[in-house]
N, C-alpha and C. Protein backbone atom coordinates (compact mmCIF):
# COMPACT_ATOMS: atom_id res chain seq x y z
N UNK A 1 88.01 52.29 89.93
CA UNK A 1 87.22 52.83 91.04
C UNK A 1 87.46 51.99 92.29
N UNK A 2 87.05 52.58 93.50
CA UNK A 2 87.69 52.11 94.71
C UNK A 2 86.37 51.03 95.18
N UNK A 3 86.84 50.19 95.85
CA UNK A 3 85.65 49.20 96.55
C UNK A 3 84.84 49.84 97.53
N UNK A 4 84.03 49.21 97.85
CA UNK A 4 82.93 49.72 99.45
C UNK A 4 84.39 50.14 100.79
N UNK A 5 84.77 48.93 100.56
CA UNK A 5 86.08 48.79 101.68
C UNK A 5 86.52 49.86 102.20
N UNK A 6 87.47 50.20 100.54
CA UNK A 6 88.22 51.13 100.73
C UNK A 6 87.36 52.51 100.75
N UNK A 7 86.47 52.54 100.58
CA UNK A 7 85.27 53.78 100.66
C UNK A 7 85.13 53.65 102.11
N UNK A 8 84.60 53.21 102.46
CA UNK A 8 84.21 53.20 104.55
C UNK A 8 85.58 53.35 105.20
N UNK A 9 86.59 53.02 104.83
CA UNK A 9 87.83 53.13 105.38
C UNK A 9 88.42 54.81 105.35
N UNK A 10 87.92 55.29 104.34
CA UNK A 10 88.29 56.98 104.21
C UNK A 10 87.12 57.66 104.49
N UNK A 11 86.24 57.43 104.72
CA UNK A 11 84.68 58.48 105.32
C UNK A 11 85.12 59.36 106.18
N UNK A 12 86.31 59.14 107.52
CA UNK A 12 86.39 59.81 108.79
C UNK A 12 87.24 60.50 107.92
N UNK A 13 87.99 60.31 107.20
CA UNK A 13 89.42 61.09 106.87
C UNK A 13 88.65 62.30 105.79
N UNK A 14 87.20 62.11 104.86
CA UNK A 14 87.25 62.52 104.35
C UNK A 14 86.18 63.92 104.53
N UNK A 15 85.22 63.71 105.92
CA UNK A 15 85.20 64.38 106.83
C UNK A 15 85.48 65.34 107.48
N UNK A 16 86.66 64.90 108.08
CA UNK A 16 87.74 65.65 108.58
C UNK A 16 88.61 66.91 107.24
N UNK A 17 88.47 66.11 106.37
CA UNK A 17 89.03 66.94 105.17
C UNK A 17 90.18 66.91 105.14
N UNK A 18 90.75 65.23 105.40
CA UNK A 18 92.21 64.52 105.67
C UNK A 18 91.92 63.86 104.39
N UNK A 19 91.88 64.20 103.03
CA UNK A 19 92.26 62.73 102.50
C UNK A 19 93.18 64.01 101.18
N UNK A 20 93.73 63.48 100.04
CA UNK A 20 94.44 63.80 99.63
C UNK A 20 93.57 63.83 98.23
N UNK A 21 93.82 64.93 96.89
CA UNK A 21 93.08 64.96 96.15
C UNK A 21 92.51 64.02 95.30
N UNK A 22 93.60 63.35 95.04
CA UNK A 22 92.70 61.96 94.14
C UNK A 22 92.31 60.66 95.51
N UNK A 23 92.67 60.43 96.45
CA UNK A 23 91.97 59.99 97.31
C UNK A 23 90.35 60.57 97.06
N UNK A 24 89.94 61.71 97.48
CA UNK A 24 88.89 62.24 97.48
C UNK A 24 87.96 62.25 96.46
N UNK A 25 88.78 62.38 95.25
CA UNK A 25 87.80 62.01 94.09
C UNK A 25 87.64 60.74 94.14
N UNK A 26 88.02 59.72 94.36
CA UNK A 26 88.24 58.40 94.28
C UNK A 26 86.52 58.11 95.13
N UNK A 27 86.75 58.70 95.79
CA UNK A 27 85.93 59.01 97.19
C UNK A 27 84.78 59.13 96.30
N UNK A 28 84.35 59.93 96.30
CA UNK A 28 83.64 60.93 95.88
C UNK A 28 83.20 60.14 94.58
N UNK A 29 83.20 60.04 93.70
CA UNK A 29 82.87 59.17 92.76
C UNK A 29 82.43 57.30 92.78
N UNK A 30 82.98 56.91 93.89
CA UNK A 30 82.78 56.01 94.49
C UNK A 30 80.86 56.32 95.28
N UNK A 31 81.19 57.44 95.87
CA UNK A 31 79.64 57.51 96.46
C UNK A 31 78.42 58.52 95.25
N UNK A 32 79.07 58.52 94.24
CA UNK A 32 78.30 58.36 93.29
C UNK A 32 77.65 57.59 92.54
N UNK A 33 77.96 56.44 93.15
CA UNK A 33 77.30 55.52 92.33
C UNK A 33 76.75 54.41 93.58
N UNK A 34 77.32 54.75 94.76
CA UNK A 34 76.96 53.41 95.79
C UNK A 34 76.15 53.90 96.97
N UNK A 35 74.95 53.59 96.83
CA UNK A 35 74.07 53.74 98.20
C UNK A 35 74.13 53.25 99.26
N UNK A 36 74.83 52.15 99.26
CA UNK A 36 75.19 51.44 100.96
C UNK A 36 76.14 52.52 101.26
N UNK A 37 77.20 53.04 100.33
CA UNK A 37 78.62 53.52 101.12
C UNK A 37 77.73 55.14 101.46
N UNK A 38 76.66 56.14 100.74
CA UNK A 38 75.96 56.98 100.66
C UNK A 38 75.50 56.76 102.25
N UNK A 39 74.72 55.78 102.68
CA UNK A 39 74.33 56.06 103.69
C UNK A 39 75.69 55.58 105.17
N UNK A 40 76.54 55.17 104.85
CA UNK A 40 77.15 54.66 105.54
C UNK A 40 78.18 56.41 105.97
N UNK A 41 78.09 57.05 104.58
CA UNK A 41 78.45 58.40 105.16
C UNK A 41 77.61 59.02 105.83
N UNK A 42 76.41 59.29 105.66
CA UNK A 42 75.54 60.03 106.38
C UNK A 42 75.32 59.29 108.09
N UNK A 43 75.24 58.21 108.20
CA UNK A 43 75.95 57.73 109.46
C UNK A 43 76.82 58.19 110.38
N UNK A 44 77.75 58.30 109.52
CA UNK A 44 79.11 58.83 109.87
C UNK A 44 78.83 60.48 110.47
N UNK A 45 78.08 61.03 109.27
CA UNK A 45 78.04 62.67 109.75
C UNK A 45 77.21 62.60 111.03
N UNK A 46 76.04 61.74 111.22
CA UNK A 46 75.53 62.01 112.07
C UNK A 46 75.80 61.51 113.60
N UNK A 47 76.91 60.47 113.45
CA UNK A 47 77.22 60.35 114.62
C UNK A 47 78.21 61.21 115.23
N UNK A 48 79.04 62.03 113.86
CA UNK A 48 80.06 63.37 114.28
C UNK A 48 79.17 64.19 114.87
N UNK A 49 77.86 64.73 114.05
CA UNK A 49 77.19 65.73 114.86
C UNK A 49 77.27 65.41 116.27
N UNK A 50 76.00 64.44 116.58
CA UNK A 50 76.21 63.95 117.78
C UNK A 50 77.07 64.33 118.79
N UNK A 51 78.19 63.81 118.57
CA UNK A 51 79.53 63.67 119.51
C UNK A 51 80.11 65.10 119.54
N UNK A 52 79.56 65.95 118.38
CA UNK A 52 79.92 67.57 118.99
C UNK A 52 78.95 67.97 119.74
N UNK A 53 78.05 67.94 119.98
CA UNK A 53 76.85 68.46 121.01
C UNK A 53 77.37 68.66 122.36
N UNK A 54 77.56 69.96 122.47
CA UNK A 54 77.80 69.76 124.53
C UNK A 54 77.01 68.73 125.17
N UNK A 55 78.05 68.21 126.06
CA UNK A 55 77.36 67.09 127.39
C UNK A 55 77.37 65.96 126.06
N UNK A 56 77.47 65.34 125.28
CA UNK A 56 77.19 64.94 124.41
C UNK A 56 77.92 63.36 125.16
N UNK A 57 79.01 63.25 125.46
CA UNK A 57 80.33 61.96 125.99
C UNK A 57 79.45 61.41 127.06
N UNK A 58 78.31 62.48 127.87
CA UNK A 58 77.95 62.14 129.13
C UNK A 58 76.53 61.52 129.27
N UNK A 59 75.99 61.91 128.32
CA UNK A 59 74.81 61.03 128.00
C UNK A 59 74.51 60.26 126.92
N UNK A 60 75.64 59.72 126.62
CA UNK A 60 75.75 58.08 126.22
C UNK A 60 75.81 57.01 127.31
N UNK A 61 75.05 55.89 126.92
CA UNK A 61 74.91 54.82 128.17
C UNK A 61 76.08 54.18 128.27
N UNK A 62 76.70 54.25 129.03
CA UNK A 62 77.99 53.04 129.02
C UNK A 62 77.66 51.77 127.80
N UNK A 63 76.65 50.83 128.05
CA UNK A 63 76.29 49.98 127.36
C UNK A 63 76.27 50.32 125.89
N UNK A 64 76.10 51.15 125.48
CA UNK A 64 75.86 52.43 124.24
C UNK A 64 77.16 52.44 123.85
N UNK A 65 77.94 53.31 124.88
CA UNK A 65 79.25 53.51 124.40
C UNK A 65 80.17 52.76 124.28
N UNK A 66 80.17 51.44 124.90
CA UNK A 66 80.78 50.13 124.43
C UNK A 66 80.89 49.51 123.36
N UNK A 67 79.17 49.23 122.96
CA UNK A 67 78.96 49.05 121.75
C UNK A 67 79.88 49.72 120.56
N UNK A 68 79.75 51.16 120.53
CA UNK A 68 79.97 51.61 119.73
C UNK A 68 81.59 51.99 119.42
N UNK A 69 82.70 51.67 120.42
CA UNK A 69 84.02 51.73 120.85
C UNK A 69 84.38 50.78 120.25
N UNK A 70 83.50 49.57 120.47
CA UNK A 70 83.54 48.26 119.49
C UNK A 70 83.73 48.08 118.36
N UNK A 71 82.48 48.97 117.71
CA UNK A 71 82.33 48.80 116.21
C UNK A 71 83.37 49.39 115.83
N UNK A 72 84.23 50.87 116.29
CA UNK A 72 84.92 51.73 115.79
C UNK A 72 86.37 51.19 115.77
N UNK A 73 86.28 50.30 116.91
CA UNK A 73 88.17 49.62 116.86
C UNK A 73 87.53 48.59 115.59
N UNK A 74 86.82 47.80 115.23
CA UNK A 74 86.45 46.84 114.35
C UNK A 74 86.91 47.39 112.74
N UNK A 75 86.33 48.70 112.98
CA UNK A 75 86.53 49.30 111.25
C UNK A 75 87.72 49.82 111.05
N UNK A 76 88.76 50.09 112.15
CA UNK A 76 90.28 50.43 112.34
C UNK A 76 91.09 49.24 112.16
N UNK A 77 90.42 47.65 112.45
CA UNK A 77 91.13 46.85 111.97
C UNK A 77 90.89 45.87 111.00
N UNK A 78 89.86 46.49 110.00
CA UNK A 78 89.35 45.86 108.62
C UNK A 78 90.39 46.84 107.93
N UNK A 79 90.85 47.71 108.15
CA UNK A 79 91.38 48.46 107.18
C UNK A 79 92.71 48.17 106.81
């Protein structure tokens, strides 16, 4: 079974409905059993919602959206 790691590292891909079949089960069975990585997806969905909402880019605070440009290059280079 796959680590937290490699679980948070495929959330966007798996999302998107980019990951490949045993990737996904891997996935998927992985958040069967792990509640940090469980909510770390639902995170994930909800900041996708979010960011589809019309006007959505424009009422984020700069300060906001820094932050969070941050965290997102951060988890692009844990991987």
């Amino acid at each position: 079974m796959i680590n937290c790691k490699d679980a948070v590292s495929r959330l966007w891909a798996y999302l998107d409905r980019n990951l490949g079949r045993a990737q996904q089960e891997e996935l998927e069975e992985h958040l069967g059993l792990c509640r940090h990585c469980c909510g770390e997806l639902e995170f994930a969905k909800q900041i996708r919602d979010r960011l589809k909402q019309p006007g959505s880019a424009t009422e984020v605070p700069p300060e906001s959206r820094a932050k969070l440009e941050t965290f997102l290059k951060g988890l692009g280079e844990k991987s």
